[in-house]
PDB file of N, CA and C in Angstrom:
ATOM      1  N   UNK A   1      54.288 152.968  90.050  1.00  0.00           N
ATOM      2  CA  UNK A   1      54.846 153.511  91.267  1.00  0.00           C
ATOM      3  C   UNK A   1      54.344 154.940  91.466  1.00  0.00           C
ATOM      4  N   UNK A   2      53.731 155.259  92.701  1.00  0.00           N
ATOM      5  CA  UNK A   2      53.562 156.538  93.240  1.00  0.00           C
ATOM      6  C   UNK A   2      54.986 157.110  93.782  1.00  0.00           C
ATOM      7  N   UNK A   3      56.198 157.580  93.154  1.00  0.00           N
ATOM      8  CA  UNK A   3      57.364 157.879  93.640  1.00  0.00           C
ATOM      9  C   UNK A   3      57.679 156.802  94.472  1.00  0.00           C
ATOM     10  N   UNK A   4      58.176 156.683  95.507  1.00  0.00           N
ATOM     11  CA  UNK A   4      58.588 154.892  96.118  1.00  0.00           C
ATOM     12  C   UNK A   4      57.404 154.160  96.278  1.00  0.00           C
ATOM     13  N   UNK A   5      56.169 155.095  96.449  1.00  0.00           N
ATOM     14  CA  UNK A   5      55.143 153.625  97.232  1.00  0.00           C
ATOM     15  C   UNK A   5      54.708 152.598  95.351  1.00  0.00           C
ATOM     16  N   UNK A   6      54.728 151.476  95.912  1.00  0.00           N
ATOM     17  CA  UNK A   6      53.944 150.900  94.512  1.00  0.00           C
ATOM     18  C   UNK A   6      52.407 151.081  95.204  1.00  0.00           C
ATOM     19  N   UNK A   7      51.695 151.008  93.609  1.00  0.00           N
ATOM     20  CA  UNK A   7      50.300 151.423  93.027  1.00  0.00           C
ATOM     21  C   UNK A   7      49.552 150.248  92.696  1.00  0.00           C
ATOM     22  N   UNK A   8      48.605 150.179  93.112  1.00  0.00           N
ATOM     23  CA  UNK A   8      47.910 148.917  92.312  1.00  0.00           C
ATOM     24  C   UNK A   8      46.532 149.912  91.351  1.00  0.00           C
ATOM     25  N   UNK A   9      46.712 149.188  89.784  1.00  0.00           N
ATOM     26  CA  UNK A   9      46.126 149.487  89.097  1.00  0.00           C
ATOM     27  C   UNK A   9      44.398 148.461  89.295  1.00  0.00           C
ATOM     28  N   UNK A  10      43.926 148.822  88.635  1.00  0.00           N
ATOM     29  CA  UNK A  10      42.494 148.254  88.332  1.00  0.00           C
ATOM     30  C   UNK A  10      42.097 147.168  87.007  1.00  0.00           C
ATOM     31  N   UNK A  11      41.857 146.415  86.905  1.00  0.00           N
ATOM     32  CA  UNK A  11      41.420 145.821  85.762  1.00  0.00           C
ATOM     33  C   UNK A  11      39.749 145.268  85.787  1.00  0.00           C
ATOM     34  N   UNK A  12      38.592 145.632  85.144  1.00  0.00           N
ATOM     35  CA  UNK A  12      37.538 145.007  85.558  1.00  0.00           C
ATOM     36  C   UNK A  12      36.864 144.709  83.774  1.00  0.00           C
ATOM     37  N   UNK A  13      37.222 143.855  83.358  1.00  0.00           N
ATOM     38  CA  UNK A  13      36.625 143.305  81.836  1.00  0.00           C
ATOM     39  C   UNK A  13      37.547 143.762  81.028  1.00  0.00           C
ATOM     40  N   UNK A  14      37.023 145.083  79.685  1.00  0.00           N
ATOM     41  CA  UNK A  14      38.524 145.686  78.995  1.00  0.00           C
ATOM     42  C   UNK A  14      38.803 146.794  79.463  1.00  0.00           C
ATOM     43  N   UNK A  15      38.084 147.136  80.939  1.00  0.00           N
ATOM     44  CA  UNK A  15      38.403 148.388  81.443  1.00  0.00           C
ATOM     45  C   UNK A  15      39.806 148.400  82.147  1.00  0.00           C
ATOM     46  N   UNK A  16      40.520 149.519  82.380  1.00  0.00           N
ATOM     47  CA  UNK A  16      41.925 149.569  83.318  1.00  0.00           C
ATOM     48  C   UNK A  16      41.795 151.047  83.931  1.00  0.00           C
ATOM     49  N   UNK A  17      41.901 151.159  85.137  1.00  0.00           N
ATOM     50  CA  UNK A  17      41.756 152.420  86.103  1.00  0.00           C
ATOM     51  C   UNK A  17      43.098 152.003  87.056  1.00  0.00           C
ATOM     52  N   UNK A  18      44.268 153.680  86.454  1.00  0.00           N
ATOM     53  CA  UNK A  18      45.441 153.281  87.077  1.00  0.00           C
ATOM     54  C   UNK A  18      45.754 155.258  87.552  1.00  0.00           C
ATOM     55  N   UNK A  19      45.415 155.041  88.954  1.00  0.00           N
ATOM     56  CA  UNK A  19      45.630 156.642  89.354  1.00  0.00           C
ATOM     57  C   UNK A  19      46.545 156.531  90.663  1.00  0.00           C
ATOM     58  N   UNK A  20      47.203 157.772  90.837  1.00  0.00           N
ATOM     59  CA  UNK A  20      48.176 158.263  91.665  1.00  0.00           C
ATOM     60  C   UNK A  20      49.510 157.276  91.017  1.00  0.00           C
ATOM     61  N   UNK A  21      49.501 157.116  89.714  1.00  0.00           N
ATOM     62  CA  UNK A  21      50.968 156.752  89.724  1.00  0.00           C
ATOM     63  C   UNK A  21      52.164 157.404  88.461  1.00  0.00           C
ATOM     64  N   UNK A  22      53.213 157.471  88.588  1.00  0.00           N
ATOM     65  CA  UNK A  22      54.368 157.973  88.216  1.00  0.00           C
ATOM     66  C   UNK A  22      55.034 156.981  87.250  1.00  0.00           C
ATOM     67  N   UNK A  23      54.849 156.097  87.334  1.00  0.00           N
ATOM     68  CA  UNK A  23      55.649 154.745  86.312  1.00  0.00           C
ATOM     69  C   UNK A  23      54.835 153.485  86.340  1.00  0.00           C
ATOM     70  N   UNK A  24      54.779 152.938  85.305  1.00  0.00           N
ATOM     71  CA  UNK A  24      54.325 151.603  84.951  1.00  0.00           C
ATOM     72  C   UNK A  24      55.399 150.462  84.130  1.00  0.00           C
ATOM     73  N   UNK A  25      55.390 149.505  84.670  1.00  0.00           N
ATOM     74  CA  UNK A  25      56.451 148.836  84.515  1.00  0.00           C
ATOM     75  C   UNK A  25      56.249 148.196  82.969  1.00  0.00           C
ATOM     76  N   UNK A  26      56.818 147.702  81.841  1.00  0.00           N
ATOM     77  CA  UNK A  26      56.876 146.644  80.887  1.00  0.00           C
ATOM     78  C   UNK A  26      55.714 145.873  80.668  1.00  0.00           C
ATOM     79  N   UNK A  27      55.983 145.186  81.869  1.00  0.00           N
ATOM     80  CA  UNK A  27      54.637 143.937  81.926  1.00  0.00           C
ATOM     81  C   UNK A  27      53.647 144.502  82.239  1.00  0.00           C
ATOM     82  N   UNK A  28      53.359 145.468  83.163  1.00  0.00           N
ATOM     83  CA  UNK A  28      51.834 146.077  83.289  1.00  0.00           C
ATOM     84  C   UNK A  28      51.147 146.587  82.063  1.00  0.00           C
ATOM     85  N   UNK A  29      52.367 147.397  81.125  1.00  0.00           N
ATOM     86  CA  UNK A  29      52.458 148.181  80.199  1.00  0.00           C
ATOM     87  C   UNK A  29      51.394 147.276  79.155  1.00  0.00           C
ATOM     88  N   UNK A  30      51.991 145.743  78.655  1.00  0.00           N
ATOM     89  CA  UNK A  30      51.714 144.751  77.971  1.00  0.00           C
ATOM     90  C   UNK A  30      50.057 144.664  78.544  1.00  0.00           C
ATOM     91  N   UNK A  31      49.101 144.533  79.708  1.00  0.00           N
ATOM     92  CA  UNK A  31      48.187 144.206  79.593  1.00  0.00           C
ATOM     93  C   UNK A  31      47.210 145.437  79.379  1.00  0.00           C
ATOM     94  N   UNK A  32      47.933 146.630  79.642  1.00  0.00           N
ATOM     95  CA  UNK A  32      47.251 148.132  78.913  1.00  0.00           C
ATOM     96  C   UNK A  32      46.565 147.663  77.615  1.00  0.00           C
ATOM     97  N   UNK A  33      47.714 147.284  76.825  1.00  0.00           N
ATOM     98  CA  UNK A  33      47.289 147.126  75.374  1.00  0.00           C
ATOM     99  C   UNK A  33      46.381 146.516  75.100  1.00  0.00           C
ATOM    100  N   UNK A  34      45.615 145.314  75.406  1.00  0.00           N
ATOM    101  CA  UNK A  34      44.439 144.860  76.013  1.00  0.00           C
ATOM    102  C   UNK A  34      42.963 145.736  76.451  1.00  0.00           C
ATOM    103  N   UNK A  35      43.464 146.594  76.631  1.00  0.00           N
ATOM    104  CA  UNK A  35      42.523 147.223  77.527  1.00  0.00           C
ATOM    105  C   UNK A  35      41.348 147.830  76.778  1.00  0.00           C
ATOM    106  N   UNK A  36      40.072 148.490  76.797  1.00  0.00           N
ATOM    107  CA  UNK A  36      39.308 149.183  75.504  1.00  0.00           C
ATOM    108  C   UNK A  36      39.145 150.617  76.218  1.00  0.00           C
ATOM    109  N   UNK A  37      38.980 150.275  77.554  1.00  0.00           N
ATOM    110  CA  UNK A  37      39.452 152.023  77.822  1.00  0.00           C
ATOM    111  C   UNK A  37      40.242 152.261  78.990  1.00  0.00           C
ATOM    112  N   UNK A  38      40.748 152.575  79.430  1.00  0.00           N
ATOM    113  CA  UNK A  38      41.983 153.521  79.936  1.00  0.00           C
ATOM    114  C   UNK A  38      41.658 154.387  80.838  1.00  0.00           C
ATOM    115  N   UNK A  39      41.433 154.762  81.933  1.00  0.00           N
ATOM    116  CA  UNK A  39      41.412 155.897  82.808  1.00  0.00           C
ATOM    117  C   UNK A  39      42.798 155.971  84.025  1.00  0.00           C
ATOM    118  N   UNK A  40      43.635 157.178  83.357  1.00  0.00           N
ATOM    119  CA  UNK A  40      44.715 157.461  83.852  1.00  0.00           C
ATOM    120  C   UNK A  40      45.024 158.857  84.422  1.00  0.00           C
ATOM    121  N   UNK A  41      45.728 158.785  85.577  1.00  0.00           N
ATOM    122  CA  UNK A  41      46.131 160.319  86.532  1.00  0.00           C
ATOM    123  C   UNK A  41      46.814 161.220  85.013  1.00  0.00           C
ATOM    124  N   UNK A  42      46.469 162.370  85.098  1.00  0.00           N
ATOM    125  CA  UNK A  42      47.592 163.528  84.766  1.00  0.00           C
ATOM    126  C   UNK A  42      47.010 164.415  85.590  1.00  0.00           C
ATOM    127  N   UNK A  43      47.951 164.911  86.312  1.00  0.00           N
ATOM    128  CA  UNK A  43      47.700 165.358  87.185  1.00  0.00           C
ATOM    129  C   UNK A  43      47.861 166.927  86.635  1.00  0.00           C
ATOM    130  N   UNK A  44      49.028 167.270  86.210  1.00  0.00           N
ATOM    131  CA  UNK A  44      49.654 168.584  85.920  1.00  0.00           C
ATOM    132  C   UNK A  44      49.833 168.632  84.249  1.00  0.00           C
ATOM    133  N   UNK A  45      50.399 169.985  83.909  1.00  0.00           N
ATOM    134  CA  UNK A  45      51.071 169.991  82.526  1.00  0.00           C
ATOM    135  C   UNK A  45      52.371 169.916  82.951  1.00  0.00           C
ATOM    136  N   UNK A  46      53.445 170.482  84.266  1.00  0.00           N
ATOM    137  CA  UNK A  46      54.413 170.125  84.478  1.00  0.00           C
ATOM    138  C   UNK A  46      55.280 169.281  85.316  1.00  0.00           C
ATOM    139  N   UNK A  47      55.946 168.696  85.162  1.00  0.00           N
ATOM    140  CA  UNK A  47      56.272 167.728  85.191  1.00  0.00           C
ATOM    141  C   UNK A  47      56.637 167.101  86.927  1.00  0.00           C
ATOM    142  N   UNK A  48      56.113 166.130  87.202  1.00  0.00           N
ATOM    143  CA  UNK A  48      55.588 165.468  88.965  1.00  0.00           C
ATOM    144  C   UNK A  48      56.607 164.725  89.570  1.00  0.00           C
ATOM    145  N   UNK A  49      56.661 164.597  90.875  1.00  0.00           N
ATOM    146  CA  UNK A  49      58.083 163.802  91.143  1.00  0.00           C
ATOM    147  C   UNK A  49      56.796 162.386  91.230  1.00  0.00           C
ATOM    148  N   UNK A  50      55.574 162.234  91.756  1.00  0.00           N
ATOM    149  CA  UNK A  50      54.620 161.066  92.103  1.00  0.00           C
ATOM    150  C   UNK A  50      53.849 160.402  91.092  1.00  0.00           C
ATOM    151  N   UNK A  51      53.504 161.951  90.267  1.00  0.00           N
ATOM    152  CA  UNK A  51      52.011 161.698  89.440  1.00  0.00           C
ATOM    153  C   UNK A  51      52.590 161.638  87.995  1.00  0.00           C
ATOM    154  N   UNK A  52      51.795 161.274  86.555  1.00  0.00           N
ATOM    155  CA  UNK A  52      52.047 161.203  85.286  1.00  0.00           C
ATOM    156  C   UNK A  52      51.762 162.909  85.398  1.00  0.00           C
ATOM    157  N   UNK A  53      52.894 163.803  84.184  1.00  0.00           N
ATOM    158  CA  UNK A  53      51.982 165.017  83.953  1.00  0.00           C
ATOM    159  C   UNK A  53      51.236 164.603  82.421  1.00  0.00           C
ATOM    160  N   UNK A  54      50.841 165.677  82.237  1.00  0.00           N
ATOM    161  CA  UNK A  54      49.844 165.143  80.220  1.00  0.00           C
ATOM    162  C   UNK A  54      50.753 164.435  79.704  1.00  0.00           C
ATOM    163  N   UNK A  55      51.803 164.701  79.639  1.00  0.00           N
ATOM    164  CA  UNK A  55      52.496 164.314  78.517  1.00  0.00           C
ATOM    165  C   UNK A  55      52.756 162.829  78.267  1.00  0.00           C
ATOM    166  N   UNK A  56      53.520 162.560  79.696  1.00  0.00           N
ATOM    167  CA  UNK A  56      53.507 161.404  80.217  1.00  0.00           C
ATOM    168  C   UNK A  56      52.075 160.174  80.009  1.00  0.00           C
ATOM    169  N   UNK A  57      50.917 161.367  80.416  1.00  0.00           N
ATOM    170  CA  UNK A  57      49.720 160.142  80.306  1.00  0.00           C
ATOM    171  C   UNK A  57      49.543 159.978  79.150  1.00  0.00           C
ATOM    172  N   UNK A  58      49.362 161.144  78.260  1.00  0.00           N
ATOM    173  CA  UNK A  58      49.219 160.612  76.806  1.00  0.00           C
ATOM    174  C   UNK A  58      49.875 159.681  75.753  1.00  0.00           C
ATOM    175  N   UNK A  59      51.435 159.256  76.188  1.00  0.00           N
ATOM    176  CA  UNK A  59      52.308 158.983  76.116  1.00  0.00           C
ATOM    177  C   UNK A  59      51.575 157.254  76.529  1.00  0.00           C
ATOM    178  N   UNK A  60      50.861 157.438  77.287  1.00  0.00           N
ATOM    179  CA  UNK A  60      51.099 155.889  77.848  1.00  0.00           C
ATOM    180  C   UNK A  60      49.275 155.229  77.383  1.00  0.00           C
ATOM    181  N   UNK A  61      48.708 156.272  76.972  1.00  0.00           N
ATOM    182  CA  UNK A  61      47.395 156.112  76.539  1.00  0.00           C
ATOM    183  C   UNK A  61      47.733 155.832  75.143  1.00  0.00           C
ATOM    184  N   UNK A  62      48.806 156.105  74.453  1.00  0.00           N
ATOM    185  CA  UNK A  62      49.739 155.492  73.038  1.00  0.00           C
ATOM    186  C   UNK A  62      49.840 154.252  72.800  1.00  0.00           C
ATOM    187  N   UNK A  63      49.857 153.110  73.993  1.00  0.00           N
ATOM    188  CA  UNK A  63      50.174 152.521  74.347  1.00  0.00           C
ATOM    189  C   UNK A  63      49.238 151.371  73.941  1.00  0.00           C
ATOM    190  N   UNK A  64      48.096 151.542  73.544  1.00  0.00           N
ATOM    191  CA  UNK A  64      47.112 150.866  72.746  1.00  0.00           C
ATOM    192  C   UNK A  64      45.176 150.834  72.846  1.00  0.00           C
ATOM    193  N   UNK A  65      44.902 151.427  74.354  1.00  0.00           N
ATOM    194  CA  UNK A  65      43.408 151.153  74.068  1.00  0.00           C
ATOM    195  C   UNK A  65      42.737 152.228  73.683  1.00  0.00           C
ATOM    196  N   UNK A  66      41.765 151.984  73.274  1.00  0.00           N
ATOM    197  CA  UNK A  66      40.568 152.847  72.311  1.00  0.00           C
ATOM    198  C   UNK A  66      40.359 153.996  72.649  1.00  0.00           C
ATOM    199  N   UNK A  67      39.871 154.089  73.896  1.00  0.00           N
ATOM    200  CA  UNK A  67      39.708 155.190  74.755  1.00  0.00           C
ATOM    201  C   UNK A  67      40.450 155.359  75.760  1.00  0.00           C
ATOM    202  N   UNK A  68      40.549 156.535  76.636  1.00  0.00           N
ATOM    203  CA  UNK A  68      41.193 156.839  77.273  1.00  0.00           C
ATOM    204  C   UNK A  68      40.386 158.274  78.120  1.00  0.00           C
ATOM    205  N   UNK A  69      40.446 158.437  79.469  1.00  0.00           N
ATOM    206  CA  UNK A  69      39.940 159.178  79.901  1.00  0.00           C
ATOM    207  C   UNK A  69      40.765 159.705  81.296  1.00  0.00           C
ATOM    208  N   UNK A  70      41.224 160.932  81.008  1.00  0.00           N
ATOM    209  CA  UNK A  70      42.251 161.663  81.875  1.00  0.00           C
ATOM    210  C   UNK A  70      41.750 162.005  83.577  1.00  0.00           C
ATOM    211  N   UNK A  71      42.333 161.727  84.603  1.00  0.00           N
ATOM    212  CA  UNK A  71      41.420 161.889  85.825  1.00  0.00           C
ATOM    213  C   UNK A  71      42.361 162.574  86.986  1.00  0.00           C
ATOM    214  N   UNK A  72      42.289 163.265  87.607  1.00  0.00           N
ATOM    215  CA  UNK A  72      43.075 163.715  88.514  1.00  0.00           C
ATOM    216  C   UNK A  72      43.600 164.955  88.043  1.00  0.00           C
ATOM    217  N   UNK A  73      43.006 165.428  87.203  1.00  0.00           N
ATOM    218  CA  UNK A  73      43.694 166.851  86.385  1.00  0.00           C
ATOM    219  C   UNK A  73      43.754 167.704  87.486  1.00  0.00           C
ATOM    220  N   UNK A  74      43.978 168.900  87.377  1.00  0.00           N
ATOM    221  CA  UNK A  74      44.117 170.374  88.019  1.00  0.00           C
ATOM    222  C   UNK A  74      43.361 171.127  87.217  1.00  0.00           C
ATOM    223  N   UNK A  75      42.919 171.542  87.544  1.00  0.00           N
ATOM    224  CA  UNK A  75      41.573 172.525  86.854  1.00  0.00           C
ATOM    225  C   UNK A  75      42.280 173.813  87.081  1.00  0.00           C
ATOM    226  N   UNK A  76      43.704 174.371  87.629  1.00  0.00           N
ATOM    227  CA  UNK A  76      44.420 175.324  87.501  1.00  0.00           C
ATOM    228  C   UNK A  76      45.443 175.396  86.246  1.00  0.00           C
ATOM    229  N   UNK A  77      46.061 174.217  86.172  1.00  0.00           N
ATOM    230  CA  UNK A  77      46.769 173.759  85.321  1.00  0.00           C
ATOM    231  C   UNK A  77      45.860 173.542  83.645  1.00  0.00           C
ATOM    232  N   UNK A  78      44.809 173.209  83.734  1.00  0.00           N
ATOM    233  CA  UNK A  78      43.939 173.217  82.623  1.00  0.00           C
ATOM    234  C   UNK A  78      43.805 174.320  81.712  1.00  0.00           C
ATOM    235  N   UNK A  79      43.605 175.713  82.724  1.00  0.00           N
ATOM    236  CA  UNK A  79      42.988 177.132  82.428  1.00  0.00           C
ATOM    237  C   UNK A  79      44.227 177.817  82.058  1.00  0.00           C
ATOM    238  N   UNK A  80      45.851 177.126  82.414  1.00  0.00           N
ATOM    239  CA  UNK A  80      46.909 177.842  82.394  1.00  0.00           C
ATOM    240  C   UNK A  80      47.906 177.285  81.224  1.00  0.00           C
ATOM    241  N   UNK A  81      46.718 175.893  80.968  1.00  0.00           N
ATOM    242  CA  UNK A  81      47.297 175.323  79.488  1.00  0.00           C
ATOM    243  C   UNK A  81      47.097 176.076  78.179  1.00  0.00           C
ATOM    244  N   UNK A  82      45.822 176.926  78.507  1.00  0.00           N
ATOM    245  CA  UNK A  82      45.368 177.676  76.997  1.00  0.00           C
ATOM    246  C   UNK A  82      44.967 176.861  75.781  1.00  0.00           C
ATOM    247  N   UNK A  83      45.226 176.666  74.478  1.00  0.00           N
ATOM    248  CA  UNK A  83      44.456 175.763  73.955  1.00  0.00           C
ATOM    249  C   UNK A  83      44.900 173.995  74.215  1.00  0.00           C
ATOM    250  N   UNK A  84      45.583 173.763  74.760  1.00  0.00           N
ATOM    251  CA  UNK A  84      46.372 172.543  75.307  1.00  0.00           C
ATOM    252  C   UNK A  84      45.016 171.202  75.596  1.00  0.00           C
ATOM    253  N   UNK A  85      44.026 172.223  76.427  1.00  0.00           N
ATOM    254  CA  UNK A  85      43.088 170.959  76.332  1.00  0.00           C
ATOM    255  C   UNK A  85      41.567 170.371  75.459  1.00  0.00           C
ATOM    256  N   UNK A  86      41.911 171.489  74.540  1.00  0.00           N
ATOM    257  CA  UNK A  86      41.179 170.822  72.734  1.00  0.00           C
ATOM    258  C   UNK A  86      42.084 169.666  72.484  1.00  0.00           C
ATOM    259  N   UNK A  87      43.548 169.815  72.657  1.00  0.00           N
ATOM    260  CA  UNK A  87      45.049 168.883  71.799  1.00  0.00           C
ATOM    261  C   UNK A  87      44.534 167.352  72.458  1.00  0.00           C
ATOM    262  N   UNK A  88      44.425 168.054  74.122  1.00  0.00           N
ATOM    263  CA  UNK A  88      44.125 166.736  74.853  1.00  0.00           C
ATOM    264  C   UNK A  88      43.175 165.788  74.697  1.00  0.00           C
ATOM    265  N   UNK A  89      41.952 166.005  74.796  1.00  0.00           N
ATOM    266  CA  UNK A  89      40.588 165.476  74.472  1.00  0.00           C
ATOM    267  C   UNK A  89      40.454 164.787  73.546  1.00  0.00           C
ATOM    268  N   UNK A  90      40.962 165.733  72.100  1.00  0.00           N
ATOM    269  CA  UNK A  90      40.899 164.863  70.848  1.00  0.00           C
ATOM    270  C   UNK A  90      42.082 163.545  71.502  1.00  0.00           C
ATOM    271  N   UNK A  91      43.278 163.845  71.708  1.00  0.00           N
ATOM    272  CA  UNK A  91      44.305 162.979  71.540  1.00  0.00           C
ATOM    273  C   UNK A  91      43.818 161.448  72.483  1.00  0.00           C
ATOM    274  N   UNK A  92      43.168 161.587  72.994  1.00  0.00           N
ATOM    275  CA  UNK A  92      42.679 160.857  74.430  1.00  0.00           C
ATOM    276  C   UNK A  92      41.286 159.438  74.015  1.00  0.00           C
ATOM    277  N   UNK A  93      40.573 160.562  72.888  1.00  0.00           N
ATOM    278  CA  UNK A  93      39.898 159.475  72.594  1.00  0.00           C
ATOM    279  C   UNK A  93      40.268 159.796  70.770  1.00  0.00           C
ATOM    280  N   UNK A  94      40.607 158.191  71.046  1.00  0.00           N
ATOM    281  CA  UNK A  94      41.171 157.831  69.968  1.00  0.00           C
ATOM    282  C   UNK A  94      40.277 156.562  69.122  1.00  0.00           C
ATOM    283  N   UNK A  95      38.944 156.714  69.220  1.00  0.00           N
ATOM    284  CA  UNK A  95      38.560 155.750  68.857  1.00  0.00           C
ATOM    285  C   UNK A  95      37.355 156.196  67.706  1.00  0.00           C
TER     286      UNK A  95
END
């Protein structure tokens, strides 16, 4: 869910591309795990009424595939994280 609107995610082989959204349900959750890489919104470091912030995406990049690649960042929010996005990068690819 993008705050009320629903989101349609992407699936194309073990890839999954899921941007502009705020929540993923159980069952979507289940074919993540599946997935070999991952490209997901974080939009912010603090916290979105629409978008995942880091925490949230990393949180859901936990969730099981190999890689993972963060998209929709803020390149304000990046520079205002300080060492936050060494933590990220490593944490992201996990393979």
């Amino acid at each position: 869910m993008h705050y009320h609107m629903p989101v349609l995610g992407f699936r194309i082989g073990r890839l999954t591309y899921i941007t502009d959204a705020k929540s993923i349900s159980p069952e979507e959750k289940r074919k993540i795990r599946e997935a070999r890489v991952l490209v997901v919104n974080a939009l912010r470091k603090k916290e979105r009424i629409s978008h995942f912030n880091w925490q949230e995406a990393l949180a859901l990049i936990g969730v099981g595939p190999g890689r993972a690649h963060l998209t929709r960042t803020s390149t304000i929010s990046w520079a205002s994280c300080g060492g936050g996005i060494a933590a990220t990068k490593h944490t992201a690819q996990m393979d």
